[in-house]
C-alpha atoms as a PDB file:
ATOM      1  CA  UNK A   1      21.018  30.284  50.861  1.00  0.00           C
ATOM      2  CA  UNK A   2      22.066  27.703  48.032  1.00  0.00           C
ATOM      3  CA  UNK A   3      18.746  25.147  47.598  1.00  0.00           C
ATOM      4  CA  UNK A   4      20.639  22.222  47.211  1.00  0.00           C
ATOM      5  CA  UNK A   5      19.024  18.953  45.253  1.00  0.00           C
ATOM      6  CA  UNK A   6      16.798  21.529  43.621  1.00  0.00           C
ATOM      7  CA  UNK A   7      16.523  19.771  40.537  1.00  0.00           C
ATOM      8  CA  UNK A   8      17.490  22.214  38.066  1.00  0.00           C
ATOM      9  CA  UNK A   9      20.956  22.557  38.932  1.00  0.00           C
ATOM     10  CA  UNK A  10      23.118  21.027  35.372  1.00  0.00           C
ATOM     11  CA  UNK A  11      20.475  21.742  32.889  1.00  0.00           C
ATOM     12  CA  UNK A  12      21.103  23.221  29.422  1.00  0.00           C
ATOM     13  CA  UNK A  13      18.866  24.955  27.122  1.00  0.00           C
ATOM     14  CA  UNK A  14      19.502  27.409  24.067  1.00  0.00           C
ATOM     15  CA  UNK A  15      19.488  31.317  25.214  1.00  0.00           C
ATOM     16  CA  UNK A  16      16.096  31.663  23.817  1.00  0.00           C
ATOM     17  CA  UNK A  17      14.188  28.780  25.465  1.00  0.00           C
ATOM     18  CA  UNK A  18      15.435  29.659  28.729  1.00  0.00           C
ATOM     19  CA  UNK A  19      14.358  33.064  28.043  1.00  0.00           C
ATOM     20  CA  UNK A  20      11.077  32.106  26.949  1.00  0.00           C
ATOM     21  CA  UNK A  21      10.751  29.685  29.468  1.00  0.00           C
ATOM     22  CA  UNK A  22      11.950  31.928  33.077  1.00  0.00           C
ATOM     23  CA  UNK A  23       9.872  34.679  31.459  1.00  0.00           C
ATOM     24  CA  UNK A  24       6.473  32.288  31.478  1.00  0.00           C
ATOM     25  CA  UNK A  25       7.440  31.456  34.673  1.00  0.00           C
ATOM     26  CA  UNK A  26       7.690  34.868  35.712  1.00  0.00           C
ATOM     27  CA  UNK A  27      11.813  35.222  36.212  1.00  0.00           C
ATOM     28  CA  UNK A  28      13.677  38.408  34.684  1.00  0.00           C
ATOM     29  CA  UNK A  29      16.982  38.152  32.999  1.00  0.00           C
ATOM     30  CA  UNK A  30      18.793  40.663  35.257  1.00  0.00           C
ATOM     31  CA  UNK A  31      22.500  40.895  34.779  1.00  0.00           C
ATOM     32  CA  UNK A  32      24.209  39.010  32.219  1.00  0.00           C
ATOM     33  CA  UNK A  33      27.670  39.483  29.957  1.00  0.00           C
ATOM     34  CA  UNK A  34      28.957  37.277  27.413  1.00  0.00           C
ATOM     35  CA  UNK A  35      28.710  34.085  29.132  1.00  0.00           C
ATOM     36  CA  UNK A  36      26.430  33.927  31.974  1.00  0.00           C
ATOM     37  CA  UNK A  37      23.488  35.196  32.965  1.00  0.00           C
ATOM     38  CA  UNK A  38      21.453  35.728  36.431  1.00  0.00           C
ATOM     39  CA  UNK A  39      17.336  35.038  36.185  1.00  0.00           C
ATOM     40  CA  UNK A  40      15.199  36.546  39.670  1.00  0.00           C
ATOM     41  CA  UNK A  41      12.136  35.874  40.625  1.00  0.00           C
ATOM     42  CA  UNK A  42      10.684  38.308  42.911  1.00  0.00           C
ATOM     43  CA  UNK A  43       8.425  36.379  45.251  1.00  0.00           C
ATOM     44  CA  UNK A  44       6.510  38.898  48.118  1.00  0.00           C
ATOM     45  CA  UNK A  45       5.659  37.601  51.802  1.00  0.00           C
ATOM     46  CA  UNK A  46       2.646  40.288  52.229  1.00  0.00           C
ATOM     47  CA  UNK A  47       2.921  38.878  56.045  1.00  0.00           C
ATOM     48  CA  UNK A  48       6.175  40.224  56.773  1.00  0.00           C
ATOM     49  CA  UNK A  49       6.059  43.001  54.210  1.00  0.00           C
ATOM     50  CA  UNK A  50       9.268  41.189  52.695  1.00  0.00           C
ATOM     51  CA  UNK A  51      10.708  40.138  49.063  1.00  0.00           C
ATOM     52  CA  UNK A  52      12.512  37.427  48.850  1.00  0.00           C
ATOM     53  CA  UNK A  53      14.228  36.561  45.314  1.00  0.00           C
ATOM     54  CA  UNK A  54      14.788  33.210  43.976  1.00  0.00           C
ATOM     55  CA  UNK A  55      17.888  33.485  41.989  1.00  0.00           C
ATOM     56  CA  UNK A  56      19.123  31.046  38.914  1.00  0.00           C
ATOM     57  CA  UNK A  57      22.688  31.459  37.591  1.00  0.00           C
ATOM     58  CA  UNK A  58      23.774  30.161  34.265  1.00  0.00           C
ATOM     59  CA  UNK A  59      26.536  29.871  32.365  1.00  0.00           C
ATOM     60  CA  UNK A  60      26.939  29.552  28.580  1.00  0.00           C
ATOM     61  CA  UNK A  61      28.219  26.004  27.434  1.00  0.00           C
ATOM     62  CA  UNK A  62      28.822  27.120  23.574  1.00  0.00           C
ATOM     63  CA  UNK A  63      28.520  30.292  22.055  1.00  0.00           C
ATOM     64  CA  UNK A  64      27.763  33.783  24.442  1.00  0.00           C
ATOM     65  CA  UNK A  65      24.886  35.525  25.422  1.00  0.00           C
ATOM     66  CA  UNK A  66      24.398  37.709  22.362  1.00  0.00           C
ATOM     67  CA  UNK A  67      23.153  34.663  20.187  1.00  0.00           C
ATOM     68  CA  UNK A  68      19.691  33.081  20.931  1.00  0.00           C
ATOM     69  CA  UNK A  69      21.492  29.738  20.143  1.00  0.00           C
ATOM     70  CA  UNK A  70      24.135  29.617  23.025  1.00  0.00           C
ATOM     71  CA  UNK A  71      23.824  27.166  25.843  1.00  0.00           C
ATOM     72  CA  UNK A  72      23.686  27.713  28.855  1.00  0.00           C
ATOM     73  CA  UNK A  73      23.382  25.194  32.213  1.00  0.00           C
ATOM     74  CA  UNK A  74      22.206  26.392  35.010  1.00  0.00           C
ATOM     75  CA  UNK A  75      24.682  26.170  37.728  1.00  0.00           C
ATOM     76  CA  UNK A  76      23.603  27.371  41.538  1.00  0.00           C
ATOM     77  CA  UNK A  77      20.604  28.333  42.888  1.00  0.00           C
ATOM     78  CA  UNK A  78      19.786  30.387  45.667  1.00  0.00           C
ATOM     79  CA  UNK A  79      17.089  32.132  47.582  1.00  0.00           C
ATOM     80  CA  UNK A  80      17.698  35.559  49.732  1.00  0.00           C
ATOM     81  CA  UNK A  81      15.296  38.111  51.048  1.00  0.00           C
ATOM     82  CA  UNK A  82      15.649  41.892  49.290  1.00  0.00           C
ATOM     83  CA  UNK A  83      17.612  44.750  51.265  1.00  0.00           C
ATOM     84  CA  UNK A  84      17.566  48.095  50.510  1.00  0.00           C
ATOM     85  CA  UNK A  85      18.245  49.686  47.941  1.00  0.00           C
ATOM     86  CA  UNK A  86      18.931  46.869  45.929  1.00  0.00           C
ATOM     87  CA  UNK A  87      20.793  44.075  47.569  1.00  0.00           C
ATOM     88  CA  UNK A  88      20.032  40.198  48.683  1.00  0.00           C
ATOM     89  CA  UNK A  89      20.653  38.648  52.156  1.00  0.00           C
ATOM     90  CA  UNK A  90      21.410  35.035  51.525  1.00  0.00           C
ATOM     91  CA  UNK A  91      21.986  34.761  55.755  1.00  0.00           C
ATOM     92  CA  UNK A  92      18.136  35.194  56.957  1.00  0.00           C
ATOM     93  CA  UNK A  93      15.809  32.674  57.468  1.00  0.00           C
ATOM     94  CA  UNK A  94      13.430  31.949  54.530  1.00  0.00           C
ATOM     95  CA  UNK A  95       9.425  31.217  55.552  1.00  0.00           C
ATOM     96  CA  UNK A  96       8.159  28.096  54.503  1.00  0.00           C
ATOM     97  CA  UNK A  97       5.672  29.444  52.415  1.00  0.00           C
ATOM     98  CA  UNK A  98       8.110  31.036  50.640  1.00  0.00           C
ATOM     99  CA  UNK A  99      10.298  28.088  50.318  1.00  0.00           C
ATOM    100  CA  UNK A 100       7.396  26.329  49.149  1.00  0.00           C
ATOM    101  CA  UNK A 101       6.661  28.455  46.121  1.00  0.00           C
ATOM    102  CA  UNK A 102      10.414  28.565  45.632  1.00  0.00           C
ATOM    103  CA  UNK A 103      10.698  24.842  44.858  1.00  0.00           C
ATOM    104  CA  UNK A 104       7.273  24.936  43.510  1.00  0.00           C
ATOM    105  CA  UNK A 105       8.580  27.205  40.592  1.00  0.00           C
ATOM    106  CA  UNK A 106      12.237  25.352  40.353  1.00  0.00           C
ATOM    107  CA  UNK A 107       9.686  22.085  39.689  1.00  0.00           C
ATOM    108  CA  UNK A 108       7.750  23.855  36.844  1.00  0.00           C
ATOM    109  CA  UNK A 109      10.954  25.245  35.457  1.00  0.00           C
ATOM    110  CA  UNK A 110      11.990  21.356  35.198  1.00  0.00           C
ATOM    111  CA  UNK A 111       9.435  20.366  33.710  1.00  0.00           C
ATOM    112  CA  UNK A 112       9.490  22.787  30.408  1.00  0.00           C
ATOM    113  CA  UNK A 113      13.184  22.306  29.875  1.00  0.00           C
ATOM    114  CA  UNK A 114      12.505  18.987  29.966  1.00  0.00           C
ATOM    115  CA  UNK A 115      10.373  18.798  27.749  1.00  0.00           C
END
C-alpha cells in the first residue's frame, strides 16, 4: 500500500545524511545501484506474529550512490506485511497500530531532514 500525503514524499538530502538519518531511525539501506536506493523498516505486530515493512524509495537527483554527496529525494512510500522467504504483500490490510508507528516514524524522519 502507497501512504499517500505522508509527508516525506519530494525530499532531498545528501547520501550520507539520509544514511545517518534512516539508520537513527532504525531503517536499513537494502538494495540500491547507482541511482536509487530502497530504506526498510522492519516493524513486528507480536499480536499477529507478523512483520510488516515500511519501505522508502529514493532516487539520486545529482551524482550516484557511490558518493556520500549525491542527492537523493525520496519518491514513494509504502507499507506491506513480510512473506516468506523474503517477499512484501502490499494487498493485506495493515493494523492500526502498525499504521500508527508507520506515520509516527515518516513524522520523525521529517523532522531531521528538515532540519
Amino acid at each position: 500500500m502507497i501512504i499517500e500525503n505522508n509527508g516525506v514524499k519530494g525530499l532531498k538530502s545528501d547520501l550520507a545524511h539520509l544514511d545517518e538519518t534512516t539508520t537513527s531511525l532504525g531503517f536499513v539501506r537494502w538494495q540500491w545501484e547507482y541511482t536509487r536506493a530502497t530504506y526498510d523498516l522492519k516493524i513486528e505486530d507480536r499480536a499477529s506474529n507478523s512483520e510488516y515493512f515500511l519501505r522508502l524509495n529514493t532516487r539520486a537527483e545529482s551524482g550516484k550512490l557511490e558518493s556520500p554527496y549525491a542527492v537523493l529525494y525520496i519518491e514513494e512510500v509504502y507499507i506491506g506485511r513480510g512473506t516468506f522467504p523474503h517477499g512484501l504483500d502490499y494487498e493485506s490490510a495493515i493494523p492500526d497500530s502498525i499504521m500508527k508507528i508507520a506515520t509516527q516514524k515518516l513524522a520523525q524522519l521529517k523532522t531531521k531532514l528538515s532540519d
